[in-house]
Protein backbone atom coordinates (compact mmCIF):
# COMPACT_ATOMS: atom_id res chain seq x y z
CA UNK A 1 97.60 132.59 89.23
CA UNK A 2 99.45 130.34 86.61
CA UNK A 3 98.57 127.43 85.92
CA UNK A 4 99.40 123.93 83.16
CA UNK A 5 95.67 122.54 82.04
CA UNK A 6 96.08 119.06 80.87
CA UNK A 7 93.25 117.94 78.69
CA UNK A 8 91.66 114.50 78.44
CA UNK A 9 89.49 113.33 76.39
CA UNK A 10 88.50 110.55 78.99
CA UNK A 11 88.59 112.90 81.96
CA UNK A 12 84.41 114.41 82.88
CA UNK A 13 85.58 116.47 86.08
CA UNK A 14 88.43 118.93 86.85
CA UNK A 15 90.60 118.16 89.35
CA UNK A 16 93.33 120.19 90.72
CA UNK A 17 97.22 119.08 91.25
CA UNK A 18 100.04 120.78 92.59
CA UNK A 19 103.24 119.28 92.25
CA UNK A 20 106.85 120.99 92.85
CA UNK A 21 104.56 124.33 93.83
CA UNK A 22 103.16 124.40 90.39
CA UNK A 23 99.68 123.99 89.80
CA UNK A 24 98.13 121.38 87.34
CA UNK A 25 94.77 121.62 86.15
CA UNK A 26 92.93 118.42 84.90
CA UNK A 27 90.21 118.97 82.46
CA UNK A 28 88.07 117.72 79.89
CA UNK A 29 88.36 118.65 76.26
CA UNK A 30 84.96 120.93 75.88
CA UNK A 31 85.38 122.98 79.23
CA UNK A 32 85.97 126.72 78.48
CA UNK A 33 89.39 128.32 79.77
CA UNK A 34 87.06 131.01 81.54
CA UNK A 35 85.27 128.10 83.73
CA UNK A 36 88.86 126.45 84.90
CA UNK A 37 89.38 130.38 85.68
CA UNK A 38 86.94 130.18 88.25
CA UNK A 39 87.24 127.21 89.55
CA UNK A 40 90.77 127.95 90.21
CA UNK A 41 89.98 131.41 91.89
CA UNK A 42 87.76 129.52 93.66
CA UNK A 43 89.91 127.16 95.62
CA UNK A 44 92.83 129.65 95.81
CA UNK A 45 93.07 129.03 99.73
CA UNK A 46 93.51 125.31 99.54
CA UNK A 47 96.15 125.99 96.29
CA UNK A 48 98.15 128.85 98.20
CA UNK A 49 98.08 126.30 101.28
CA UNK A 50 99.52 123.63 99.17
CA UNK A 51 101.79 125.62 97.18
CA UNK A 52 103.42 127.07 100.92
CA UNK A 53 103.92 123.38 102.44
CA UNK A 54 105.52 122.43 98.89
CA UNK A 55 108.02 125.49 98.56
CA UNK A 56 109.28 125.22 102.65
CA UNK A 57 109.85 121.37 101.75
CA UNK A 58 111.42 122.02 98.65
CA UNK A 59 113.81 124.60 100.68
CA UNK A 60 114.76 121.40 102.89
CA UNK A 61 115.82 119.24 99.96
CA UNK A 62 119.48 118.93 100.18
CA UNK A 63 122.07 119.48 97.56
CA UNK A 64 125.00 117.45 97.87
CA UNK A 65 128.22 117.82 97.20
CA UNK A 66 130.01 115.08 96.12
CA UNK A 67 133.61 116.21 97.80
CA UNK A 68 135.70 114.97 100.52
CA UNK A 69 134.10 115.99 103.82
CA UNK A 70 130.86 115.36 102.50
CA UNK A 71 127.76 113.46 104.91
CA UNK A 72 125.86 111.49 103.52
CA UNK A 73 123.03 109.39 104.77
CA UNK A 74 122.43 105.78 104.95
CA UNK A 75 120.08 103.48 106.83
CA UNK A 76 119.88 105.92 109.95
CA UNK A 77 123.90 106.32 109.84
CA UNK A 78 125.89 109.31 108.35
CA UNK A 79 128.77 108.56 105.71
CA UNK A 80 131.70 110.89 105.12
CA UNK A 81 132.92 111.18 101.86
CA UNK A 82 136.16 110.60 101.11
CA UNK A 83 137.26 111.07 97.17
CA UNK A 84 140.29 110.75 95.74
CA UNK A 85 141.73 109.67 92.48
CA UNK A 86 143.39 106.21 91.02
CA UNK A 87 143.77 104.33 87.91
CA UNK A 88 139.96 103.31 88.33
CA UNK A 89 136.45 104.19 89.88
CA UNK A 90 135.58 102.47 93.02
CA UNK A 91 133.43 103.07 95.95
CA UNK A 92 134.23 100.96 99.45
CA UNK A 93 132.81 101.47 102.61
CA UNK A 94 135.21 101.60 105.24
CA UNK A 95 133.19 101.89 109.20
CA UNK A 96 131.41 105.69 108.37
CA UNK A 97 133.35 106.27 105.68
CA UNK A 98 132.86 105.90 101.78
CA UNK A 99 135.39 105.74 100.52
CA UNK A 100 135.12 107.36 96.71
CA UNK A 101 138.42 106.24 93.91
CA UNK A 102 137.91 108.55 90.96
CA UNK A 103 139.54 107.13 87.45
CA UNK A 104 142.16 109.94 86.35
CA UNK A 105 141.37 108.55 82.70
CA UNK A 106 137.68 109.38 83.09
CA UNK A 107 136.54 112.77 81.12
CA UNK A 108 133.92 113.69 83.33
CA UNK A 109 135.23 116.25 86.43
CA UNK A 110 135.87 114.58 89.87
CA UNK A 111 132.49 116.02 91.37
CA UNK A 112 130.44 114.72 88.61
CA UNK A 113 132.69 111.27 88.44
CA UNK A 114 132.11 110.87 92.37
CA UNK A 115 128.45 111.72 92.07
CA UNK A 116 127.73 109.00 89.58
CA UNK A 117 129.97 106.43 91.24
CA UNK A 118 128.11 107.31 94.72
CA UNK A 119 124.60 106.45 93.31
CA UNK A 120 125.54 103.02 91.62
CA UNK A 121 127.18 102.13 95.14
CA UNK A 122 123.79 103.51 96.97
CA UNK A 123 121.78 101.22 93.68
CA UNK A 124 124.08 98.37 94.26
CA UNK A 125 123.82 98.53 98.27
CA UNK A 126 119.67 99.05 97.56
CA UNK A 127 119.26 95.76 95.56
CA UNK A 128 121.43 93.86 97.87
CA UNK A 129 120.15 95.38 101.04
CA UNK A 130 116.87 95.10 100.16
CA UNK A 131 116.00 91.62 98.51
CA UNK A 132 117.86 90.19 101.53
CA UNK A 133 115.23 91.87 103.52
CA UNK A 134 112.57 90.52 101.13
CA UNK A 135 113.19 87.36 101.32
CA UNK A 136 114.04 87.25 104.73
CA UNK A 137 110.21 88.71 105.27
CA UNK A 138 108.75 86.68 102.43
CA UNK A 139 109.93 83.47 104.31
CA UNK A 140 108.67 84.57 107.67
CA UNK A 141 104.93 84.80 106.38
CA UNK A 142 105.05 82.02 104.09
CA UNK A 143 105.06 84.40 100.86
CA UNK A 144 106.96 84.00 97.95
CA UNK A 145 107.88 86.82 95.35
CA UNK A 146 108.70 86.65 91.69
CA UNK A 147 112.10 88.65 92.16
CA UNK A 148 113.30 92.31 93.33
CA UNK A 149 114.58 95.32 91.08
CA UNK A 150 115.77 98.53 92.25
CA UNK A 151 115.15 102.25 90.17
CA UNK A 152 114.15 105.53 91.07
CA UNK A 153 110.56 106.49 90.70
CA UNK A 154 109.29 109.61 90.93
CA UNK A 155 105.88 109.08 92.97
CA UNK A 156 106.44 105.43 94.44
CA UNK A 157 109.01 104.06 96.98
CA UNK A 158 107.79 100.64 96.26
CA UNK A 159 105.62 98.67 94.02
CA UNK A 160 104.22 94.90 93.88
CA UNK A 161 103.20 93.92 90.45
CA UNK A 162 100.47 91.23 89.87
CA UNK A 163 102.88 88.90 89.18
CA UNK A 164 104.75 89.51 92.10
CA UNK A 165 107.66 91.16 91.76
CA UNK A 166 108.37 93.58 93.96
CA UNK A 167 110.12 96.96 92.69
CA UNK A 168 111.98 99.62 95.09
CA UNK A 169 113.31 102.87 94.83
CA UNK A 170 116.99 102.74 95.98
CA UNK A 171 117.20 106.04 97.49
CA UNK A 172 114.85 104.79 100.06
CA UNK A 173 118.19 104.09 102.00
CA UNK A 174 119.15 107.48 102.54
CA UNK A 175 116.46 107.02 104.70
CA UNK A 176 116.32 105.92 108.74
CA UNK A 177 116.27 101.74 108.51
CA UNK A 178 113.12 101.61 110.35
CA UNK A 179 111.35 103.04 107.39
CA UNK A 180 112.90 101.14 105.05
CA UNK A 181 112.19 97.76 107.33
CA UNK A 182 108.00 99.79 107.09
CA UNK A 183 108.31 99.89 103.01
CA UNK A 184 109.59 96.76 102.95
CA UNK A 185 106.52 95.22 105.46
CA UNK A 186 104.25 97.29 102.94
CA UNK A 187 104.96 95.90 99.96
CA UNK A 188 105.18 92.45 100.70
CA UNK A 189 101.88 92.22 102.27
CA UNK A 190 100.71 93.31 99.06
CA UNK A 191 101.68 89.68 97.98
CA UNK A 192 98.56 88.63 100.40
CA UNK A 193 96.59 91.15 99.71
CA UNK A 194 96.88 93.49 96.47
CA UNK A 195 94.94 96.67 97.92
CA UNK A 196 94.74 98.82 100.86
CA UNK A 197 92.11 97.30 102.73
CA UNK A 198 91.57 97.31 106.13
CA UNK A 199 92.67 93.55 106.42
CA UNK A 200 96.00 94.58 104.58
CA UNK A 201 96.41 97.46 107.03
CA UNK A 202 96.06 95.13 109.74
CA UNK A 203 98.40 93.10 108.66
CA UNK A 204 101.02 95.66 108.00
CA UNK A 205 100.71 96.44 111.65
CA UNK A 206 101.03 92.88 112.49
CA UNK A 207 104.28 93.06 110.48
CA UNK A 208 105.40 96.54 111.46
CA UNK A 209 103.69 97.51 115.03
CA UNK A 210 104.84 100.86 115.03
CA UNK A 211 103.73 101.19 110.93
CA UNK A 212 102.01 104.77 111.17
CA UNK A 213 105.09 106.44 112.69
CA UNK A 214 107.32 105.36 109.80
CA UNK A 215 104.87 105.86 107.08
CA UNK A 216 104.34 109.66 108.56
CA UNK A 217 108.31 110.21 108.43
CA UNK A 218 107.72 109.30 105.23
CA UNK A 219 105.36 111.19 104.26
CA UNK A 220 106.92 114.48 105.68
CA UNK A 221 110.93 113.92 104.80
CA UNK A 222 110.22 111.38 101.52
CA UNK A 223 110.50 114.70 98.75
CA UNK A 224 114.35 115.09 100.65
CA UNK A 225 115.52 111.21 99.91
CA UNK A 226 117.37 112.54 97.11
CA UNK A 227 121.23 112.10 95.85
């Protein structure tokens, strides 16, 4: 079985990771190759379990193309593409439609030009969209944040720094909008409390009743919220 070791100097145990259906082995820096060997044959159930539920979601994760005709996701509705080209870039939504302008002075192709120009919209729509659901939340309980920025992360839909602010990833919006109302619940009752205790759990369901459903949809579709 193949494998990446990553050393650490800190690290005293091994611990096992498999990301993308590739496995990671941590390790510390004195362990022999021959022991990680074993170990590894060792748990080859759980890693051929892990590595099969990784590979069939990885077969669901879509790849888009960024032509007329196109559906794209958004908030629980579906948006049809619809590119064409003009004397600059420009994405509007019109009812289900998105409505993509290519610039004919631009030297990337079309497909690539549309791409980019569909994620700023989605980036754009994502900070908009979601400090006004922020704040609207934040002023219900009495919170206050420190601001909101939007980016893509690889292993975090949201974040609330120590400070306060409170950081999303945009393409959270290709998701239904009752998952996006959960992250949103989740992250600012990390203003009250910054852990995952049982009294921030409670009040996540105080926020969001139906909390678990959303987090579990999630959980299962999250690795296919991609553009």
């Amino acid at each position: 079985m193949r494998y990446t070791i990553k050393r650490s100097s800190r690290r005293r145990t091994v611990s096992l990771e498999v990301r993308d259906a590739q496995l990671l082995v941590r390790a510390p820096v004195g362990i022999a190759e021959r022991d990680l060997d074993r170990f590894v044959r060792q748990k080859s159930d759980w890693i051929a379990r892990k590595v099969r539920a990784q590979q069939q979601m990885l077969a669901r994760i879509p790849e888009y193309r960024y032509v007329s005709g196109t559906r794209l996701p958004f908030m629980g509705q579906q948006l049809t593409l619809s590119v064409t080209m003009g004397s600059c870039g420009r994405v509007e939504q019109v009812g289900d439609r998105l409505a993509v302008c290519c610039s004919r002075r631009s030297r990337l192709e079309p497909e690539a030009q549309a791409r980019r120009l569909v994620q700023g919209w989605y980036r754009e729509q994502g900070l908009e969209r979601l400090r006004a659901k922020t704040d609207a939340l934040t002023r219900q309980m009495e919170l206050s944040h420190s601001g909101v920025r939007v980016r893509v992360t690889r292993s975090k839909w949201g974040h609330c720094t120590r400070s306060g602010e409170i950081q999303y990833n945009w393409q959270i919006l290709l998701a239904p909008e009752a998952v996006v109302d959960y992250l949103v619940a989740h992250e600012v009752c990390h203003l009250r409390h910054m852990n995952h205790s049982r009294a921030f759990w409670q009040l996540v369901g105080q926020v969001c009743p139906d909390y678990l459903r959303q987090r579990d949809w999630l959980k299962a579709n999250g690795r296919c919220l991609v553009l």
